[in-house]
Protein backbone atom coordinates (compact mmCIF):
# COMPACT_ATOMS: atom_id res chain seq x y z
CA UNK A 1 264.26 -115.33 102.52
CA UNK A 2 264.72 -114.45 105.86
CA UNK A 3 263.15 -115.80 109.28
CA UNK A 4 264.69 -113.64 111.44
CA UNK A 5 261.93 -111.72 112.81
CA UNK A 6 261.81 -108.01 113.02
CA UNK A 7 261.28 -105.72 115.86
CA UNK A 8 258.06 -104.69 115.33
CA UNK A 9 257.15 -108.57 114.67
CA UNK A 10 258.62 -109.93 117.99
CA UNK A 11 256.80 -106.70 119.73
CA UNK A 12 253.77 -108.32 117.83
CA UNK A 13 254.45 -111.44 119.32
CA UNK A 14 254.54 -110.43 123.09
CA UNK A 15 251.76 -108.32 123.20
CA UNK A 16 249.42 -110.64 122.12
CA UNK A 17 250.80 -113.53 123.85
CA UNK A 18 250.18 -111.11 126.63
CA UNK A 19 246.44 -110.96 125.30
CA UNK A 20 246.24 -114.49 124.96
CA UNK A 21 247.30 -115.55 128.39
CA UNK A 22 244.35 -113.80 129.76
CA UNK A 23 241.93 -115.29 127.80
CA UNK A 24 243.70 -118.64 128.12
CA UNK A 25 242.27 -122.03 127.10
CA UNK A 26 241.33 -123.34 130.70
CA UNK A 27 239.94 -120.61 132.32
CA UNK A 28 238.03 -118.75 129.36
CA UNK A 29 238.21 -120.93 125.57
CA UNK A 30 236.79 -124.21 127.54
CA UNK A 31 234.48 -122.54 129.93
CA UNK A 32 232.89 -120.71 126.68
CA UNK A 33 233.55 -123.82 124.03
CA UNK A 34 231.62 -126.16 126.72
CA UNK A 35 228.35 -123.98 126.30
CA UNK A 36 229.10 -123.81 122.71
CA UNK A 37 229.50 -119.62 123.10
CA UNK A 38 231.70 -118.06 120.84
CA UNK A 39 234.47 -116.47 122.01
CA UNK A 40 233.19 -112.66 122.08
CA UNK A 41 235.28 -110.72 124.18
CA UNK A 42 238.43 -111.90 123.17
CA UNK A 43 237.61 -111.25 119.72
CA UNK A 44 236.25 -107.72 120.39
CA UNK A 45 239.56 -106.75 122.42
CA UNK A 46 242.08 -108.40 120.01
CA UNK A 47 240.04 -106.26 117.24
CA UNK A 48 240.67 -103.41 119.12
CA UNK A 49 244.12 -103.77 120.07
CA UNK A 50 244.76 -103.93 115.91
CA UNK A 51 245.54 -107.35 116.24
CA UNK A 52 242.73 -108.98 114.02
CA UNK A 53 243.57 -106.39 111.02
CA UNK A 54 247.08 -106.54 110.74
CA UNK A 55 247.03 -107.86 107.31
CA UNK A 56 244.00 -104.60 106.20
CA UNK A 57 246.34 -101.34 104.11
CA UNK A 58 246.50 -98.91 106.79
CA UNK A 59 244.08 -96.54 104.88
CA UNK A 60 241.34 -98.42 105.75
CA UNK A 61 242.39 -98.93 109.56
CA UNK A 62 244.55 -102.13 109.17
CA UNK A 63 248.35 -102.28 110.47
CA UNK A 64 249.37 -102.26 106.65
CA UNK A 65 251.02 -105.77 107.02
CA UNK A 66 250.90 -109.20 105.71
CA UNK A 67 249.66 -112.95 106.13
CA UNK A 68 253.11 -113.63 108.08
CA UNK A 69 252.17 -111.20 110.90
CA UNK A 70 248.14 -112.22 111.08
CA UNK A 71 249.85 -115.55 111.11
CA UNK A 72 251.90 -114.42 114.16
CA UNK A 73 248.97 -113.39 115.83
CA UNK A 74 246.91 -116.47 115.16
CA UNK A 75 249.96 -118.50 116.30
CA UNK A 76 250.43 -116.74 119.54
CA UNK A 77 246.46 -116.71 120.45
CA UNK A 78 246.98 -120.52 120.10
CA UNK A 79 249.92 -121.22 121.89
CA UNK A 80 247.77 -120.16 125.02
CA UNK A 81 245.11 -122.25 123.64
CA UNK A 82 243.27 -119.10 122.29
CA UNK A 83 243.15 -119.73 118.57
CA UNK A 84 240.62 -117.83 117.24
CA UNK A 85 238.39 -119.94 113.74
CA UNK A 86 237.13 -116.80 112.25
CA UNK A 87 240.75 -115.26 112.06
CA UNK A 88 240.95 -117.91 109.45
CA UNK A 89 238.33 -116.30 107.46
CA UNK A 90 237.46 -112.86 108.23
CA UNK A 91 240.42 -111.27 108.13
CA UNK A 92 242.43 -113.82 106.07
CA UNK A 93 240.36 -114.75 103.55
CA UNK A 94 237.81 -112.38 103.23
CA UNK A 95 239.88 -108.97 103.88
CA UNK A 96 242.22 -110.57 101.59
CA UNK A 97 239.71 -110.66 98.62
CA UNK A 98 238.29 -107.53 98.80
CA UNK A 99 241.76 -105.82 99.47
CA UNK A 100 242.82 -107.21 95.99
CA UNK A 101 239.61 -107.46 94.26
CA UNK A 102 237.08 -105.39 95.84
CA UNK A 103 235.67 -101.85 94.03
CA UNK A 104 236.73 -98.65 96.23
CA UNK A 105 233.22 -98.76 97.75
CA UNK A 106 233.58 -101.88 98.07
CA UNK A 107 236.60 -102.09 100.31
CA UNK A 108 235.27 -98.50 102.49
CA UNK A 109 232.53 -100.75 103.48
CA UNK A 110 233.96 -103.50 104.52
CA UNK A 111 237.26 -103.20 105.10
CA UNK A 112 237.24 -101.07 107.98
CA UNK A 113 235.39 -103.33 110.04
CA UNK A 114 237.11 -106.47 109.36
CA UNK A 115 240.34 -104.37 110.35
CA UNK A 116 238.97 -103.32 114.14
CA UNK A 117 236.81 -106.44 114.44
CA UNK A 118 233.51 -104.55 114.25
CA UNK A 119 232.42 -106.19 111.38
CA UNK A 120 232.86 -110.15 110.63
CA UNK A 121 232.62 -112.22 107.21
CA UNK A 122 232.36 -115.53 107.10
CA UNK A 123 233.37 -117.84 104.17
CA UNK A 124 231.12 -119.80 102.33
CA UNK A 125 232.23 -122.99 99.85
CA UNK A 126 231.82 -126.23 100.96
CA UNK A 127 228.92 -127.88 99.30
CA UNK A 128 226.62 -131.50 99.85
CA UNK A 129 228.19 -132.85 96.62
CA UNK A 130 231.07 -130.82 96.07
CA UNK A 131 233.09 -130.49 99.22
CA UNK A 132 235.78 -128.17 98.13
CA UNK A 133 235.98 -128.55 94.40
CA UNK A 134 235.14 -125.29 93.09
CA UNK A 135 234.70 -127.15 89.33
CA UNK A 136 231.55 -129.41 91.21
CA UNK A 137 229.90 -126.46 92.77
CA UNK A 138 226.30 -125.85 91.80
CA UNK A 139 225.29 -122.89 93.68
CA UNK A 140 224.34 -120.73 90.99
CA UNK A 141 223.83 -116.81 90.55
CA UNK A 142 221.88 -115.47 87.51
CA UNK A 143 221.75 -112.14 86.62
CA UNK A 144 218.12 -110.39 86.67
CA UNK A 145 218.40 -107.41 85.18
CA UNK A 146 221.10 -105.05 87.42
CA UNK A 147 220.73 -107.55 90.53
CA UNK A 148 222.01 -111.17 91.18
CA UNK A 149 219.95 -114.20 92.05
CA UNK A 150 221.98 -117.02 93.75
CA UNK A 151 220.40 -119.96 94.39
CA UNK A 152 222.20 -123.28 96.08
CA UNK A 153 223.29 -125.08 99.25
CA UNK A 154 226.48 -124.77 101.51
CA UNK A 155 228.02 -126.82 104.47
CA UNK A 156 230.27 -126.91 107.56
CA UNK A 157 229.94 -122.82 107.03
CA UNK A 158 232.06 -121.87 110.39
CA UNK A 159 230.95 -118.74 112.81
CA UNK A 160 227.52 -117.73 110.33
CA UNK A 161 226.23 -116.98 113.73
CA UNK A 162 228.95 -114.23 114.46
CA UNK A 163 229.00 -112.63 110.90
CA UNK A 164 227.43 -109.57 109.24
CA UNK A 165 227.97 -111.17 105.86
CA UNK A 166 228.92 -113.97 104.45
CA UNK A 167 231.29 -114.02 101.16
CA UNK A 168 229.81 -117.08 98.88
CA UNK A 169 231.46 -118.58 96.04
CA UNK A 170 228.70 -119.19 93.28
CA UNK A 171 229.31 -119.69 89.45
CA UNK A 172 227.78 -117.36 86.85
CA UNK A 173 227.67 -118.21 83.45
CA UNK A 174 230.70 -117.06 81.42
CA UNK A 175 229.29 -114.54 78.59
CA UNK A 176 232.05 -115.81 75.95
CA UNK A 177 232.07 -119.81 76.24
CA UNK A 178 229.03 -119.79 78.49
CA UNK A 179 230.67 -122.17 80.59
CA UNK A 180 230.07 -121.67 84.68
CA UNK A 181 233.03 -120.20 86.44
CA UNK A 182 233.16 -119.80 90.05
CA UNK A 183 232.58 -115.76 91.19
CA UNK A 184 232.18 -114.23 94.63
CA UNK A 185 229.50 -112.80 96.58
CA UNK A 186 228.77 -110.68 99.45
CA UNK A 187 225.32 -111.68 101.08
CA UNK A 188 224.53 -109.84 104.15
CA UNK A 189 222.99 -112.81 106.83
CA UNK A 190 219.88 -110.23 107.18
CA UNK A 191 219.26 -111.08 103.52
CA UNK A 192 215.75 -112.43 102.96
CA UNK A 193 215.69 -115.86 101.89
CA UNK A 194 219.37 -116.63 103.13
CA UNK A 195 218.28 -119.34 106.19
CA UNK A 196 221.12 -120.48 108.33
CA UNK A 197 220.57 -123.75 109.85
CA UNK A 198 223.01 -125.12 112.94
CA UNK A 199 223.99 -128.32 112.38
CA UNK A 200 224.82 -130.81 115.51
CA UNK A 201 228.29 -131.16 115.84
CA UNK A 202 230.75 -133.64 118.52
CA UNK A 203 233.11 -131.26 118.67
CA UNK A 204 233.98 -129.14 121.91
CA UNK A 205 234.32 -125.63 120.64
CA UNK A 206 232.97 -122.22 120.23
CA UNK A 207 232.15 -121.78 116.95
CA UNK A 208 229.52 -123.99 115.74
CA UNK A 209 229.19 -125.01 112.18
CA UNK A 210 225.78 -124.04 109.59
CA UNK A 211 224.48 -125.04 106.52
CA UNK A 212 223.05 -122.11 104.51
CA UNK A 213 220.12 -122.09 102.20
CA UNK A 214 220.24 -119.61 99.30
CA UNK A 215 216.33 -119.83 97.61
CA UNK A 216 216.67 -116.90 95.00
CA UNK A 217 218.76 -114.97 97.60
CA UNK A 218 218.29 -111.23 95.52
CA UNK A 219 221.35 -109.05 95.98
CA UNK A 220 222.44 -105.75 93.96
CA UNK A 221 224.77 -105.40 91.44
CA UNK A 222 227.57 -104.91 93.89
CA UNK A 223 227.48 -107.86 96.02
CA UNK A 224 229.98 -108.90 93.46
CA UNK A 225 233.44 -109.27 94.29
CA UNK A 226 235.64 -108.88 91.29
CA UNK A 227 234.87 -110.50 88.03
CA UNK A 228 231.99 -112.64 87.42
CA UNK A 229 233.89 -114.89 85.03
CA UNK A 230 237.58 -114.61 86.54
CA UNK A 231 237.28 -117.66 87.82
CA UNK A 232 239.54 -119.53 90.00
CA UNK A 233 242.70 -116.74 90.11
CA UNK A 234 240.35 -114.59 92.35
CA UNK A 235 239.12 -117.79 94.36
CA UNK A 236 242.88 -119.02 94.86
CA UNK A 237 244.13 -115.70 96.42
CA UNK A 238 242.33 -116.09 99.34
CA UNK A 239 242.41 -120.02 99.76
CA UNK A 240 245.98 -119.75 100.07
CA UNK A 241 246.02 -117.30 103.19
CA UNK A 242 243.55 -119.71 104.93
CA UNK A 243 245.67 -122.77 104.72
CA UNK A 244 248.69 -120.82 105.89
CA UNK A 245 246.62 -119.35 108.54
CA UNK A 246 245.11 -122.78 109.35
CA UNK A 247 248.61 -123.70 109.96
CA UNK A 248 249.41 -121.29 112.31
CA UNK A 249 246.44 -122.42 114.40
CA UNK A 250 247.13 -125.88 114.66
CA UNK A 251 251.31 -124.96 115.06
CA UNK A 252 250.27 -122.74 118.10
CA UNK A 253 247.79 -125.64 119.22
CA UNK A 254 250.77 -128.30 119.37
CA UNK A 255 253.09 -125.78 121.22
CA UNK A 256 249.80 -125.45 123.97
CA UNK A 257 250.14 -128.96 124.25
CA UNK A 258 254.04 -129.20 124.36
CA UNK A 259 254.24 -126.24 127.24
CA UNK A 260 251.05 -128.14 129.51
CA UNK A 261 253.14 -131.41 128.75
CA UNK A 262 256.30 -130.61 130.07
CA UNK A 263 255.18 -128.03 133.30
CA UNK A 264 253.56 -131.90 134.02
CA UNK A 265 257.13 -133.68 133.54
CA UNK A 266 258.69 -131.23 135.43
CA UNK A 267 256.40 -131.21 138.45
CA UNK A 268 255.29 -134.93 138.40
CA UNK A 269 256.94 -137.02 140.11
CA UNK A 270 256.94 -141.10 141.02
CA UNK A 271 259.97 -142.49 143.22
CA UNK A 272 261.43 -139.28 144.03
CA UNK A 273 262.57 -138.03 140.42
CA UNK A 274 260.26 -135.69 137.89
CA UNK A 275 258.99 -137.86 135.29
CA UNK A 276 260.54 -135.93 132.67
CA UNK A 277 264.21 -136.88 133.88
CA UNK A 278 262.90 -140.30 132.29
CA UNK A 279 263.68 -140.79 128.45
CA UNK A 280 260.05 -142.71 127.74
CA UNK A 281 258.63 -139.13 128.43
CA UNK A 282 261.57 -136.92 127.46
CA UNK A 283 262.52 -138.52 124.16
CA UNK A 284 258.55 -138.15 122.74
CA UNK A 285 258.16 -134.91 123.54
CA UNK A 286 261.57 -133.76 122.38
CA UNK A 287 260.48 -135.70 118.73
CA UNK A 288 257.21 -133.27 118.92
CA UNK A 289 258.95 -130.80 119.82
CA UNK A 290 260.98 -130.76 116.61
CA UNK A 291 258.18 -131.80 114.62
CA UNK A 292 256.20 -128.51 115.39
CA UNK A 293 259.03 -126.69 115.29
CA UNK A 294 259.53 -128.18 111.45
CA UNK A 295 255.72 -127.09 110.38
CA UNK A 296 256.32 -123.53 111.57
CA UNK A 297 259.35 -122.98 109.79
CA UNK A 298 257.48 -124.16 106.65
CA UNK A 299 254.03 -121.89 108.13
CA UNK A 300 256.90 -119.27 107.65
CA UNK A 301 258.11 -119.62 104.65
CA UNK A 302 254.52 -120.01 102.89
CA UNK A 303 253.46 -116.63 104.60
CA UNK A 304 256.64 -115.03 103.42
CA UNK A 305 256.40 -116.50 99.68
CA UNK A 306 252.76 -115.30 99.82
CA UNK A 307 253.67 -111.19 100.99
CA UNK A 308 256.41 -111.57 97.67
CA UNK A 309 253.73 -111.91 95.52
CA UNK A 310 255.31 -115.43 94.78
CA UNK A 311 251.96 -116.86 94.45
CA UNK A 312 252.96 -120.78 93.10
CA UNK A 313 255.73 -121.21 95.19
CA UNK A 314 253.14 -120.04 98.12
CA UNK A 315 250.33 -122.78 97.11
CA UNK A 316 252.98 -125.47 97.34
CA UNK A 317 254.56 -124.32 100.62
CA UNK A 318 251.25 -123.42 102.10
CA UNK A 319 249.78 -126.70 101.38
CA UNK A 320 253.03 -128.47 102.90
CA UNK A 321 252.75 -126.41 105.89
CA UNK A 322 248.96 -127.40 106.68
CA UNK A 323 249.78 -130.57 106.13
CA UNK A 324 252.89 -130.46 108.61
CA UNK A 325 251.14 -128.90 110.74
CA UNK A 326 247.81 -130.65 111.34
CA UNK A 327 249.50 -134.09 111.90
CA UNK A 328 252.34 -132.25 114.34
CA UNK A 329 249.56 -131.02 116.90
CA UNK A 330 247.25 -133.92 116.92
CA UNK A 331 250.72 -136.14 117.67
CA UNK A 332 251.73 -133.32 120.11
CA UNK A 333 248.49 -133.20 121.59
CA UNK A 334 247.97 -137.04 122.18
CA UNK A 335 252.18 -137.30 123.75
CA UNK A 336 250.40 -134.10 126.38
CA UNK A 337 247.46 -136.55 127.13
CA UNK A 338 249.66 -139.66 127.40
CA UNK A 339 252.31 -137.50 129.85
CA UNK A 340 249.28 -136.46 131.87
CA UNK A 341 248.77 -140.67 132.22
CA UNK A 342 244.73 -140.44 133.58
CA UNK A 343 245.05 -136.87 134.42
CA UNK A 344 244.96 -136.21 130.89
CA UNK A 345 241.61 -137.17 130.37
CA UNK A 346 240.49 -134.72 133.18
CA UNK A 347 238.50 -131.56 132.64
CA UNK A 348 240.74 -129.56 135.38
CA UNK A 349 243.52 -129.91 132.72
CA UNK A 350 241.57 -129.63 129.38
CA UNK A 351 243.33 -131.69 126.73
CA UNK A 352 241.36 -134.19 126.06
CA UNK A 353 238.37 -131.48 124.81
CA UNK A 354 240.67 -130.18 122.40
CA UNK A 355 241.32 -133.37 120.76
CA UNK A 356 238.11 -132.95 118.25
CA UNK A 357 239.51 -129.23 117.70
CA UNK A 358 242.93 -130.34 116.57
CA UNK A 359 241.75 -133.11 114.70
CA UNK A 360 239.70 -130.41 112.45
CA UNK A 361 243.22 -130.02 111.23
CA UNK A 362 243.26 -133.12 109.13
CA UNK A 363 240.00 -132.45 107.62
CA UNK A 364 240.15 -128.70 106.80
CA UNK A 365 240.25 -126.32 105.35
CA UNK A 366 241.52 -128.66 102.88
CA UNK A 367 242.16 -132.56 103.65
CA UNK A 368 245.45 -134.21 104.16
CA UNK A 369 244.77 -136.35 101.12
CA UNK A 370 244.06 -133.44 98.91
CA UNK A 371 247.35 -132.11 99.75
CA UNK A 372 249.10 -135.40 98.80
CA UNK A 373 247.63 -135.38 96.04
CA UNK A 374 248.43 -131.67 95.18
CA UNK A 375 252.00 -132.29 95.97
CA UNK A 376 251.77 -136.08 93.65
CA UNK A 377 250.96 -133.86 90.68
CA UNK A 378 252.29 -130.36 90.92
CA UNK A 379 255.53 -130.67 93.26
CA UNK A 380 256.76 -134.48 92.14
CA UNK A 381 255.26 -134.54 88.82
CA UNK A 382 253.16 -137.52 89.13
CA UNK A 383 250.17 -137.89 86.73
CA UNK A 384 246.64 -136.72 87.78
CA UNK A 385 244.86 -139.21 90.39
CA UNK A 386 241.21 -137.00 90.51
């Protein structure tokens, strides 16, 4: 395994750094996050530029790539304070799924959209009573005939608002043990009786959060992604991109922070001398500085693992690298604030709003005590706590 990047992936790297920079946090993510508009044009150009479908096969309009280089691109959006949510699931987790378990028409109707941005899915798990645990889940679909009837409830459902369909994990009713598995769905958000509700959140960004209400939400025989009764293998191969990609957000969030802390350092200064000459500011931010440097290494490697087909080695590296990488940014974020001293807290510099943003981190995709406990059983061997 190898981290030294290619050409094509450092090329990858510049040009949308390039992007990002004009569509930077201050001047266009906070502006937009502050009215609680989602982040259009940026989306729409970094579509169009190839950026958002790097990860799509090429015969459906994608660059023919992998996780690590939408990773790239997520990371780099970020590091100018540009991270786009629905990266997370449109492309990642959505164009993942179909691209491995989606019928020819299937993928010819969605996949070339999610590659050039003109079409967006949004992911849909997270229930009242269930959070995450796809074995809790009680959003149902029951067959009628050749069509599908889902009925249930879903939460914290990110960008619903944005997307032409949503992809929603239900269970069906496996035909041998009839035992309820989880399977996937494809609900257009024109569907009738598929209500999207906004719910009120404290957070300062652009992408607000719904709760969906599926009341016998009819949808044809191929709204079905995969198998009805394949259960969790299908579920898994896209939960596994989001978490890496999650970490590449929140990596490119704590190097924002890092590069706003130290321009401060070096320009700051109190008796004559830049504050960052000082080893109560320089010693912090070097410690961060490692620390973020340590979660993308392991972003890396779970991206990488994940391309080989290496799919258990991936789940444990990409759940280490979330983890890594949520608390890294929230601790790089709060040393930026605390270099800034009250300046921090100022809207001309912006830090402070994203603290709500990077503290998403903890909670999600996945928590940070789900991932302790993940690496308890699986990767130290320790019985089951759940």
């Amino acid at each position: 395994m190898s981290f030294i990047e290619t050409d094509e992936q450092k090329e990858l790297r510049a040009s949308v750094a390039k992007l990002a920079q004009r569509y930077n946090h201050v001047d266009y993510v906070l502006p937009k996050a502050r009215l609680r508009e989602p982040l259009t044009e940026l989306w729409s150009e970094a579509g169009r530029l190839g950026f958002l479908g790097v990860n799509i096969p090429e015969e459906y309009g994608g660059g023919g790539a992998g996780i690590y280089e939408l990773a790239l691109v997520q990371e780099e959006l970020a590091a100018e304070g540009a991270g786009l949510l629905l990266v997370v699931v449109s492309p990642a987790i959505c164009g993942t799924i179909i691209t491995k378990y989606g019928t020819p028409e299937q993928k010819q109707r969605w996949l070339p959209g999610l590659a050039d941005a003109t079409t967006t899915m949004v992911f849909a798990i997270t229930e009242p009573d269930a959070g995450s645990n796809s074995h809790h889940i009680t959003t149902t679909a029951r067959r009628d005939g050749d069509d599908w009837i889902l009925q249930g409830q879903k939460v914290f459902i990110s960008g619903v608002d944005q997307a032409d369909a949503v992809l929603v994990v239900a269970r069906t009713e496996d035909s041998r043990t009839g035992k309820l598995k989880p399977a996937l769905f494809v609900v257009p958000t024109d569907t009738p009786n598929f209500v999207a509700q906004p719910m009120e959140m404290d957070i300062i960004a652009p992408d607000r959060q719904f709760t969906l209400f599926l009341d016998d939400v009819r949808l044809p025989a191929d709204a079905l992604v995969g198998e009805e009764d394949a259960a969790l293998m299908q579920l898994f191969s896209g939960l596994n991109p989001e978490r890496i990609l999650g970490a590449a957000l929140a990596t490119g969030m704590g190097r924002y922070a890092l590069t706003r802390a130290v321009e401060y350092a070096n320009q700051r200064q109190v008796w004559k001398t830049p504050i960052g000459a000082h080893q109560g500011i320089a010693h912090p931010l070097a410690q961060h500085k490692i620390e973020v440097e340590l979660a993308k290494v392991m972003m890396q490697k779970a991206a990488t693992l994940y391309d080989a087909g290496q799919d258990m080695e991936a789940a444990e590296a990409a759940n280490m690298a979330k983890y890594a990488a949520a608390e890294a940014s929230i601790a790089a974020l709060d040393r930026a604030i605390q270099t800034h001293g009250g300046s921090g807290l100022t809207a001309e510099h912006g830090l402070a709003a994203m603290l709500g943003a990077a503290r998403i981190a903890r909670v999600a995709p996945v928590s940070r005590e789900m991932i302790l406990n993940y690496v308890a059983q699986h990767s130290l061997g320790l019985p089951k706590s759940y």
